[in-house]
C-alpha atoms as a PDB file:
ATOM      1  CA  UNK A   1      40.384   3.115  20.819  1.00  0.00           C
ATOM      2  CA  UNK A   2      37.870   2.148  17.846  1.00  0.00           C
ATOM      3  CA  UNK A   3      38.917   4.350  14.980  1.00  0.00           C
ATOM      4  CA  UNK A   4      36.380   2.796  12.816  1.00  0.00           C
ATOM      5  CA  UNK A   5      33.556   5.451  13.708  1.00  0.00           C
ATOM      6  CA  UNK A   6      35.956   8.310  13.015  1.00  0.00           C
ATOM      7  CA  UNK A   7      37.381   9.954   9.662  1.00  0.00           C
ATOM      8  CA  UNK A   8      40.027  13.060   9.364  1.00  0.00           C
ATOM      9  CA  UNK A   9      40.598  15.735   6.362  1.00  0.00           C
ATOM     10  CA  UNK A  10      42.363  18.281   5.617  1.00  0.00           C
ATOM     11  CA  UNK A  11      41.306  20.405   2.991  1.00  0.00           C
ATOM     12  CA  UNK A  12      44.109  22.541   2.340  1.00  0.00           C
ATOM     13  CA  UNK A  13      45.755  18.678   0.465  1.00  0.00           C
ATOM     14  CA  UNK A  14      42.899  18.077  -1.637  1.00  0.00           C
ATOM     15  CA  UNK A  15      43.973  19.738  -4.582  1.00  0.00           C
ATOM     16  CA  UNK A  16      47.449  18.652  -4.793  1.00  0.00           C
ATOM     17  CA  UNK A  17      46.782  14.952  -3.552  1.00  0.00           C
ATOM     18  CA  UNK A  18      48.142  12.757  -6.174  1.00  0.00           C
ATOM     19  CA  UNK A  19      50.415   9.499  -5.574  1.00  0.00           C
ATOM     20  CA  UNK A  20      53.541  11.167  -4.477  1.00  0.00           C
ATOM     21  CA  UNK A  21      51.919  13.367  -1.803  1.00  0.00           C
ATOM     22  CA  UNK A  22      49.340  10.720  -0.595  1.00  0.00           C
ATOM     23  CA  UNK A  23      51.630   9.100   1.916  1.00  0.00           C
ATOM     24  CA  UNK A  24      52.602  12.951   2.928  1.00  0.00           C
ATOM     25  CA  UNK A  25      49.441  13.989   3.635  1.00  0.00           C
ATOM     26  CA  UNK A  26      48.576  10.334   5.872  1.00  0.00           C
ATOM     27  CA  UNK A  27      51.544  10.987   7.901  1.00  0.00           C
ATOM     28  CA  UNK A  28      50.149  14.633   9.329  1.00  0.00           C
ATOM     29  CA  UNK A  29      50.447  14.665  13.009  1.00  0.00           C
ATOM     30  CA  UNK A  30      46.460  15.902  13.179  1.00  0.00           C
ATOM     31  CA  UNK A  31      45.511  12.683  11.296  1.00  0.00           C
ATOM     32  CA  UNK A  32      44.463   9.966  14.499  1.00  0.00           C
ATOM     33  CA  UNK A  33      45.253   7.132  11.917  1.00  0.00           C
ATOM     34  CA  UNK A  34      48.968   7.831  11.773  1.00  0.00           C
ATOM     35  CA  UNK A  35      51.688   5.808  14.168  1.00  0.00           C
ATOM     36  CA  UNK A  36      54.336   8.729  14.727  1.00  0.00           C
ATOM     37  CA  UNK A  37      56.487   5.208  15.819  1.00  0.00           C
ATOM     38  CA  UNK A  38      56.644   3.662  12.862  1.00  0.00           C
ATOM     39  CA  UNK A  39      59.438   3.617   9.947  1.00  0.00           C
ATOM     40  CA  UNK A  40      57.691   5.675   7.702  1.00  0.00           C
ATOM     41  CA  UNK A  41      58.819   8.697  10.279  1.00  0.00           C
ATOM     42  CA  UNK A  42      61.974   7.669  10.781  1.00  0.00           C
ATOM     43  CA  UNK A  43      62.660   7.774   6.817  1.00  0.00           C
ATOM     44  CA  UNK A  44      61.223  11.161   7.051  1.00  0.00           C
ATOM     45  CA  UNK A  45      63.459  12.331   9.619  1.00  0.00           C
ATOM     46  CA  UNK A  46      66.757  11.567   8.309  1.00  0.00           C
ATOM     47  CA  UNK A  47      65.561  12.416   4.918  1.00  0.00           C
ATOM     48  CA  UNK A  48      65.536   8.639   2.910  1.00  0.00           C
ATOM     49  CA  UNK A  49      63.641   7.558   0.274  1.00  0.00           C
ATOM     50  CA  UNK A  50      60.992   4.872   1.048  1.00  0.00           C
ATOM     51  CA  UNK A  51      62.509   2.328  -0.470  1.00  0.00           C
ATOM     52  CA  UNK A  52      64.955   1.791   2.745  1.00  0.00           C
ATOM     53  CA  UNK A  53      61.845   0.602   4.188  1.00  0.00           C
ATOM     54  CA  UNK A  54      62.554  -2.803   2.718  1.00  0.00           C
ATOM     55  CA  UNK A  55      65.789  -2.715   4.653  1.00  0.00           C
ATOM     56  CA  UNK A  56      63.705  -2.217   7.986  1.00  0.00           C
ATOM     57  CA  UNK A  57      61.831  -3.964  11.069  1.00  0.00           C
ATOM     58  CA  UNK A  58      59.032  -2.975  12.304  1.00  0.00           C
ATOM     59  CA  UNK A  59      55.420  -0.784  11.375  1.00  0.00           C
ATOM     60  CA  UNK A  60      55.112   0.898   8.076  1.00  0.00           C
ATOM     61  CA  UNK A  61      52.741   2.718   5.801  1.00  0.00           C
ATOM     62  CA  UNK A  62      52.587   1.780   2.053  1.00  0.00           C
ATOM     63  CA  UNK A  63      50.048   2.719  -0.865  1.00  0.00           C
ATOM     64  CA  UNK A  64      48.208  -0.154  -1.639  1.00  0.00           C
ATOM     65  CA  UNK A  65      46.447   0.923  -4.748  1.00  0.00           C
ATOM     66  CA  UNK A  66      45.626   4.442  -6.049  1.00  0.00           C
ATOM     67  CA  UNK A  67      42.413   6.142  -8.152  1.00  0.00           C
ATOM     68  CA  UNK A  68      43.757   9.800  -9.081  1.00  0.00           C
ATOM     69  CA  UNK A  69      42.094  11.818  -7.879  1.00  0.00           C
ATOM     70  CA  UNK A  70      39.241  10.625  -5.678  1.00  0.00           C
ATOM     71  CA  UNK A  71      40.477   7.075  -4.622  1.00  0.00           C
ATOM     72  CA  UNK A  72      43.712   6.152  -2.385  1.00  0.00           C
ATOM     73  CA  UNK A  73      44.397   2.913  -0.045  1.00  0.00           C
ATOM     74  CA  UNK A  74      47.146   2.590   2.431  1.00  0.00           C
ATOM     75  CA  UNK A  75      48.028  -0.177   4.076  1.00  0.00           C
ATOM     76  CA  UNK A  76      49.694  -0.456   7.774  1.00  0.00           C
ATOM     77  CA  UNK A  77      51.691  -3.885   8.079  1.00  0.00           C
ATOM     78  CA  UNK A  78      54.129  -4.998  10.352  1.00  0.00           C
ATOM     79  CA  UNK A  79      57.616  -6.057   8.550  1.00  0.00           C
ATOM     80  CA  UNK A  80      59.293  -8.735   9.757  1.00  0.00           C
ATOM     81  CA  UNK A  81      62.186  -9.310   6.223  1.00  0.00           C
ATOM     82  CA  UNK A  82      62.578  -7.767   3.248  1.00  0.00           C
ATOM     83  CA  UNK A  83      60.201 -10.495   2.064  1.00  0.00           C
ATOM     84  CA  UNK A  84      57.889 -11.144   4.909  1.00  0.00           C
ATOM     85  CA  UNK A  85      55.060  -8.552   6.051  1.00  0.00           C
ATOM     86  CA  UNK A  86      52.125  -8.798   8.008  1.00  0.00           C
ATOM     87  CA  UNK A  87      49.069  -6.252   7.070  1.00  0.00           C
ATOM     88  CA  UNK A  88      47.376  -5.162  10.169  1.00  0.00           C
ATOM     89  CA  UNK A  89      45.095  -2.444   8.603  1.00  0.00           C
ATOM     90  CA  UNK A  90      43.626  -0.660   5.515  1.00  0.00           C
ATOM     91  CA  UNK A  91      42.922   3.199   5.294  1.00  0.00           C
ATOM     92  CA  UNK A  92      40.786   4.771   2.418  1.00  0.00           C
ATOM     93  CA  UNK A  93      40.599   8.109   1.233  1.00  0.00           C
ATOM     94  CA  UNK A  94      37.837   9.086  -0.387  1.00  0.00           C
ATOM     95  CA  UNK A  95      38.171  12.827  -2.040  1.00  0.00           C
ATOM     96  CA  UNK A  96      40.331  13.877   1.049  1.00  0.00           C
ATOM     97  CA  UNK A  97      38.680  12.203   3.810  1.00  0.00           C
ATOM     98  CA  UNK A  98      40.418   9.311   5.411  1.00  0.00           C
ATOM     99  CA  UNK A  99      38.406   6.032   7.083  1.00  0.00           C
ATOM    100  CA  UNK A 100      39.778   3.051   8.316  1.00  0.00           C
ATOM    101  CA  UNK A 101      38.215   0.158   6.417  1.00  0.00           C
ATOM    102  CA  UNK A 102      36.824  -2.294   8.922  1.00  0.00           C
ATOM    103  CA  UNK A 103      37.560  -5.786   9.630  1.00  0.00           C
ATOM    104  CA  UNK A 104      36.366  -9.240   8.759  1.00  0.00           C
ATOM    105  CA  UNK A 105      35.672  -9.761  12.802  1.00  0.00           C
ATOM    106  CA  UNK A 106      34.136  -6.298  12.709  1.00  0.00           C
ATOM    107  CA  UNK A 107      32.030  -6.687   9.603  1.00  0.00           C
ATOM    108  CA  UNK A 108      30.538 -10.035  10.854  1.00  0.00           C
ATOM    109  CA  UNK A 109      29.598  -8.745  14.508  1.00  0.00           C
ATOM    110  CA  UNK A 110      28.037  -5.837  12.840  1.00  0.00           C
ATOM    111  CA  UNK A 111      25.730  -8.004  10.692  1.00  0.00           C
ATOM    112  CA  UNK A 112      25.346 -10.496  13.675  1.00  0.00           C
ATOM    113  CA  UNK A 113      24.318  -7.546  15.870  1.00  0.00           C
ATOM    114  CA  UNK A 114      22.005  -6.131  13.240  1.00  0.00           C
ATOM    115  CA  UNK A 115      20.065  -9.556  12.649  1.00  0.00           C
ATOM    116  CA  UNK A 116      19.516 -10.274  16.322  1.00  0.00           C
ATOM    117  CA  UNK A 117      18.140  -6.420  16.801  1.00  0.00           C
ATOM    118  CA  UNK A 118      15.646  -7.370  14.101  1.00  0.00           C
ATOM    119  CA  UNK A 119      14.541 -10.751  15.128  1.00  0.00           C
ATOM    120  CA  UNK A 120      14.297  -9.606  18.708  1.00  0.00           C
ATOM    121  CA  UNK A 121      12.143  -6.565  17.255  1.00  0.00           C
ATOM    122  CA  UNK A 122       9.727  -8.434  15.102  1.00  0.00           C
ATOM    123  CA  UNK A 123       9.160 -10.836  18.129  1.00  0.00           C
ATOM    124  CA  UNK A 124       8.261  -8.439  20.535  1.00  0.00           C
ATOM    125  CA  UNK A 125       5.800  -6.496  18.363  1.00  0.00           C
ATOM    126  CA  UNK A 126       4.645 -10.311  17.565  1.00  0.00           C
ATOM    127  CA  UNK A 127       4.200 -10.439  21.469  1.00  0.00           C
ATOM    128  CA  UNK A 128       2.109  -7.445  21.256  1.00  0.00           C
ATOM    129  CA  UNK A 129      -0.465  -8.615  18.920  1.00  0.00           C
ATOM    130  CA  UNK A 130      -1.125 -11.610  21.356  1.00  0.00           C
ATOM    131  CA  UNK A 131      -4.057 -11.859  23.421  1.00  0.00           C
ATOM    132  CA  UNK A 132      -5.239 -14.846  26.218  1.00  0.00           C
ATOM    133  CA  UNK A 133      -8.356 -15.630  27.763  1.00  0.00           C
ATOM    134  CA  UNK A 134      -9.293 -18.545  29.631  1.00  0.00           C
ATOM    135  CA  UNK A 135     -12.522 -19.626  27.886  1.00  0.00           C
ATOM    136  CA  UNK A 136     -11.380 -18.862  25.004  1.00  0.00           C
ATOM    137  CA  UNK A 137      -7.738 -19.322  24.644  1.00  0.00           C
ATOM    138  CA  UNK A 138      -4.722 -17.861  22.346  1.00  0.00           C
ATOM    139  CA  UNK A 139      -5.589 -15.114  19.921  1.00  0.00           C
ATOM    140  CA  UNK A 140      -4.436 -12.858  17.590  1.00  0.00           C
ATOM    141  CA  UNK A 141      -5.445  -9.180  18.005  1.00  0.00           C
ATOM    142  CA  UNK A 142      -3.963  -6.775  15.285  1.00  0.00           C
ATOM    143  CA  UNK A 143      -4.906  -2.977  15.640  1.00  0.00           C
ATOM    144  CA  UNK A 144      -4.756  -2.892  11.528  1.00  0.00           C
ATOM    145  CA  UNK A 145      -7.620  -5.276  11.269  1.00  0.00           C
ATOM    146  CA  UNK A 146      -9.654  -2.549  13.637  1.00  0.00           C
ATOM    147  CA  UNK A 147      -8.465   0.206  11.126  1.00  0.00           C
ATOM    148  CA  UNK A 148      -9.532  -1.662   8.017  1.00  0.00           C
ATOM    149  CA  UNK A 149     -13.063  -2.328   9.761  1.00  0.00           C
ATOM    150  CA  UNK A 150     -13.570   1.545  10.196  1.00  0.00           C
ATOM    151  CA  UNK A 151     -12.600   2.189   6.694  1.00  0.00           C
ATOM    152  CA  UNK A 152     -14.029  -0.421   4.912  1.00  0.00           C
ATOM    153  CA  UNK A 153     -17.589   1.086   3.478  1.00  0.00           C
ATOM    154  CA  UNK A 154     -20.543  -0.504   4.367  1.00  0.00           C
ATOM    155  CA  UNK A 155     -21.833  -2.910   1.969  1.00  0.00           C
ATOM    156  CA  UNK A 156     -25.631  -1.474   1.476  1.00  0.00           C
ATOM    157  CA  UNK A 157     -28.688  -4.025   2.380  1.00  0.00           C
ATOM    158  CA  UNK A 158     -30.676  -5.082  -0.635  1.00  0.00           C
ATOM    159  CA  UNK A 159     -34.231  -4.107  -0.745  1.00  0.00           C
ATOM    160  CA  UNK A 160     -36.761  -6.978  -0.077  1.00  0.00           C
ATOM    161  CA  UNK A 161     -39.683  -7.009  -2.733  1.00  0.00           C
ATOM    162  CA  UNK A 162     -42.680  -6.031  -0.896  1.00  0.00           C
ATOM    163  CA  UNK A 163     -45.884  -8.125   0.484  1.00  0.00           C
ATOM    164  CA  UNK A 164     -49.088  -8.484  -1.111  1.00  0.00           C
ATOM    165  CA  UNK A 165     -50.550  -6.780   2.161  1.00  0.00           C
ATOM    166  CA  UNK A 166     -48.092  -3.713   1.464  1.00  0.00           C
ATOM    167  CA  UNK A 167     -48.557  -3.732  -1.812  1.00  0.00           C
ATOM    168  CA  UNK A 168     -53.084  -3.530  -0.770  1.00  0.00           C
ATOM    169  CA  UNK A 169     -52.641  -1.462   1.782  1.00  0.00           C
ATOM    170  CA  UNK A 170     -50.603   1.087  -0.139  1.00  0.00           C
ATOM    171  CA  UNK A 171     -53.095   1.081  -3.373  1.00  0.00           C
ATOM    172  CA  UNK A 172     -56.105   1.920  -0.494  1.00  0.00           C
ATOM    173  CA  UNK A 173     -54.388   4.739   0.799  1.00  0.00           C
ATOM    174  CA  UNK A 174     -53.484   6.073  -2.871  1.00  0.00           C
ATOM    175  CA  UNK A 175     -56.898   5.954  -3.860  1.00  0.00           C
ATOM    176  CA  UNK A 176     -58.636   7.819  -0.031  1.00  0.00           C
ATOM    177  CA  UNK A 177     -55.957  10.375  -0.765  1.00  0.00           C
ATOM    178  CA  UNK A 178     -57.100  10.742  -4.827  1.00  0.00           C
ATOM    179  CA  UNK A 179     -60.715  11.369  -3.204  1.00  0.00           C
ATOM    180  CA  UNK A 180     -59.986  13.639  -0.739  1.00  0.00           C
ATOM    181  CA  UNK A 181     -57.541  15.714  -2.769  1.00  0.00           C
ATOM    182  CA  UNK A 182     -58.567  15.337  -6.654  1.00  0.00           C
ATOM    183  CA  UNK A 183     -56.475  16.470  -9.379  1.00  0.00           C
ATOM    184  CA  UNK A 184     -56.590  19.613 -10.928  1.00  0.00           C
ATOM    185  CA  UNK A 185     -54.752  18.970 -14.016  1.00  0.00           C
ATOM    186  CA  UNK A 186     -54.927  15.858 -15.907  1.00  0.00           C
ATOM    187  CA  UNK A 187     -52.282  14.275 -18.565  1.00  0.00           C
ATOM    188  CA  UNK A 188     -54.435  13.023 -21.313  1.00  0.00           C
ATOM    189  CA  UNK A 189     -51.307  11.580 -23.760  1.00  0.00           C
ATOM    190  CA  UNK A 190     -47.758  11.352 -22.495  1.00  0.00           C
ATOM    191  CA  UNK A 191     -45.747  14.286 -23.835  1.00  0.00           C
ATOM    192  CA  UNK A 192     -48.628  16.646 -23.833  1.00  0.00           C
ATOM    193  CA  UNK A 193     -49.251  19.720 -21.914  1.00  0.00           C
ATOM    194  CA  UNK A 194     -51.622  19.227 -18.714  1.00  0.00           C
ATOM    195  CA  UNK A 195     -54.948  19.906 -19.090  1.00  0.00           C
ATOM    196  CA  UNK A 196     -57.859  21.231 -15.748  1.00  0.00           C
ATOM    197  CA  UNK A 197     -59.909  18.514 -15.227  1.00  0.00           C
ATOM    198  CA  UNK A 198     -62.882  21.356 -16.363  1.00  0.00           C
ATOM    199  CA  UNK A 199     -61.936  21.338 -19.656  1.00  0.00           C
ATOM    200  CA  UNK A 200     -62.224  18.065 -20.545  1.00  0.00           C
ATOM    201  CA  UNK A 201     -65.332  16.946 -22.438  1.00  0.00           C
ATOM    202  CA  UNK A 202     -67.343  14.146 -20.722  1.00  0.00           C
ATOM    203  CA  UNK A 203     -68.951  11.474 -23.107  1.00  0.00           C
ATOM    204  CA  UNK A 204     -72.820  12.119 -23.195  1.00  0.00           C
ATOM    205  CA  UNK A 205     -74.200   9.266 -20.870  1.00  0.00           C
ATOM    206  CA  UNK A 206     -76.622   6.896 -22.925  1.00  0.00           C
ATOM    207  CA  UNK A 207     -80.642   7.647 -22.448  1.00  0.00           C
ATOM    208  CA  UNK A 208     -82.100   5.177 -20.006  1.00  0.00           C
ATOM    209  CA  UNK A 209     -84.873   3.954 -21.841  1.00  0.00           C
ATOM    210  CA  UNK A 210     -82.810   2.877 -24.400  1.00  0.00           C
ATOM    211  CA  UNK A 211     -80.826   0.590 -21.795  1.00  0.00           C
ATOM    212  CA  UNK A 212     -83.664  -0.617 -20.917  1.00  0.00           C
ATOM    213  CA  UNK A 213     -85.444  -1.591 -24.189  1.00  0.00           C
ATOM    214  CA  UNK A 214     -81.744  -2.972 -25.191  1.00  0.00           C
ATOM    215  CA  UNK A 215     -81.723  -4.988 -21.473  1.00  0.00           C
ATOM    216  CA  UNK A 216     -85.394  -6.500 -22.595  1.00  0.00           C
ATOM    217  CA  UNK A 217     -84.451  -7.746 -25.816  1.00  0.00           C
ATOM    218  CA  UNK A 218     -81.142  -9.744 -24.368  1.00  0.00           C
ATOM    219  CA  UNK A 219     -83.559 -11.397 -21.769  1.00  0.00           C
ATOM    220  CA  UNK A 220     -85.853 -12.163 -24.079  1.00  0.00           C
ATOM    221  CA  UNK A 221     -83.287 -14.035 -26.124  1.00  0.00           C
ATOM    222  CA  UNK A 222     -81.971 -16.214 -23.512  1.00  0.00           C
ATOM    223  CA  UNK A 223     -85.412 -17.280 -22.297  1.00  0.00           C
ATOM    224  CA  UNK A 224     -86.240 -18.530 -25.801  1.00  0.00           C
ATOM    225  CA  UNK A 225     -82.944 -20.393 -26.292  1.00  0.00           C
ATOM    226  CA  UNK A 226     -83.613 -21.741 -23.495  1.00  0.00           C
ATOM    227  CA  UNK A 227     -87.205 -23.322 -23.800  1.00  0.00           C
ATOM    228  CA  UNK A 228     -86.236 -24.906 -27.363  1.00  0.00           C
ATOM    229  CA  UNK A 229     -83.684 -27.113 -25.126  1.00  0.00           C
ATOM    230  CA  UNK A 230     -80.486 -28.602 -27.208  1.00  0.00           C
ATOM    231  CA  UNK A 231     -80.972 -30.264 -30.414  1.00  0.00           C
ATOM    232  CA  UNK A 232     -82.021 -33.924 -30.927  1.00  0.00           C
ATOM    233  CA  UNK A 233     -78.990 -36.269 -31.214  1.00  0.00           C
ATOM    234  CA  UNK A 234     -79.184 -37.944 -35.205  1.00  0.00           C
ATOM    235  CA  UNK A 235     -78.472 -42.138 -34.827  1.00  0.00           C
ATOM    236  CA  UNK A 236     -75.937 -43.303 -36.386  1.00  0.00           C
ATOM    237  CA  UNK A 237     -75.546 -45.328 -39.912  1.00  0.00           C
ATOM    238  CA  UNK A 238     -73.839 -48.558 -38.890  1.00  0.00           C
END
């Protein structure tokens, strides 16, 4: 079976866990990591200390390295000689809770496994975003592009001067409305208060026959300069 998606704890060991009672509390019958076959039990059956287990063949349990109080690794090896082992797996217990540590083989298939997953995921949403027609060929369609579009604010038109035509036709309509509808109130000054239109005084209009004595004279005038001719050109002193 693969222990490595499983842990075990006990929490009635956590406070006394230390590096005497470590191996102890691995060698629980509850705990799934433990080999009841191995030396380790057969030292604890006939009541031996563990360093017989030197003078054994076979599967043991050792503490590998220890962190009082949150940090233990044990080791399972197989012992061939006092001097010759051969580790076959590494347990952690982190603040009571045991894990087998996974290995090499394990660690690269995982990686291996997680790499293709993501390659084969990016190129099927790549496949998505591709689109064929015959007149027009490959493509690429992406739905964000459509999103950004409906988003994106409208850039506003600028405002084309207007004609000269416009510009006439605008000033005659101004002016049919200013006869039809004349003002009431009229803004001498800017800043002042509006004044009716009957209030203002109108300029006394100038006497006619005045005009027209004025109008004689400048006729007058003209026809004389104009009989007398231009002035006789003086010769020249050579």
């Amino acid at each position: 079976d693969n222990l490595l998606g499983i842990s075990w704890v006990d929490s009635s060991w956590i406070p006394i866990l230390n590096n005497g009672s470590v191996l102890d509390y691995f060698s629980e019958r509850s705990n799934p990591f433990y080999d009841r076959t191995c030396n380790n039990e057969v030292v604890k059956m006939q009541r031996m200390t563990l360093d017989h287990l030197n003078q054994m063949v076979g599967v043991e349990y050792i503490l590998l390295h220890a962190q009082e109080p949150i940090l233990f690794i044990i080791r399972k090896q197989q012992r061939q000689s006092p001097t010759q082992v051969m580790p076959l797996a590494d347990y952690y217990i982190i603040a009571g809770v045991i894990y087998q540590a996974p290995d090499l083989g394990s660690v690269i298939n995982s990686r291996v496994l997680t790499a293709v997953h993501g390659i084969q995921s990016a190129f099927e949403e790549a496949m998505s975003y591709c689109r064929y027609h015959p007149s027009k060929g490959y493509w690429w369609h992406f739905k964000d592009e459509e999103e950004r579009e409906k988003t994106k604010p409208k850039a506003k038109k600028k405002e084309e001067p207007s004609s000269i035509f416009q510009r006439q036709r605008v000033d005659a309509l101004l002016l049919d409305l200013r006869q039809k509808f004349p003002p009431r109130f009229v803004q001498q000054k800017p800043g002042e208060k509006p004044v009716p239109v009957d209030q203002i005084k109108k300029e006394p209009e100038p006497v006619p026959e005045a005009v027209k004595t004025e109008e004689k004279e400048t006729v007058k005038n003209a026809q004389s300069a104009g009989a007398k001719g231009p002035p006789e050109k003086r010769m020249r002193l050579q």
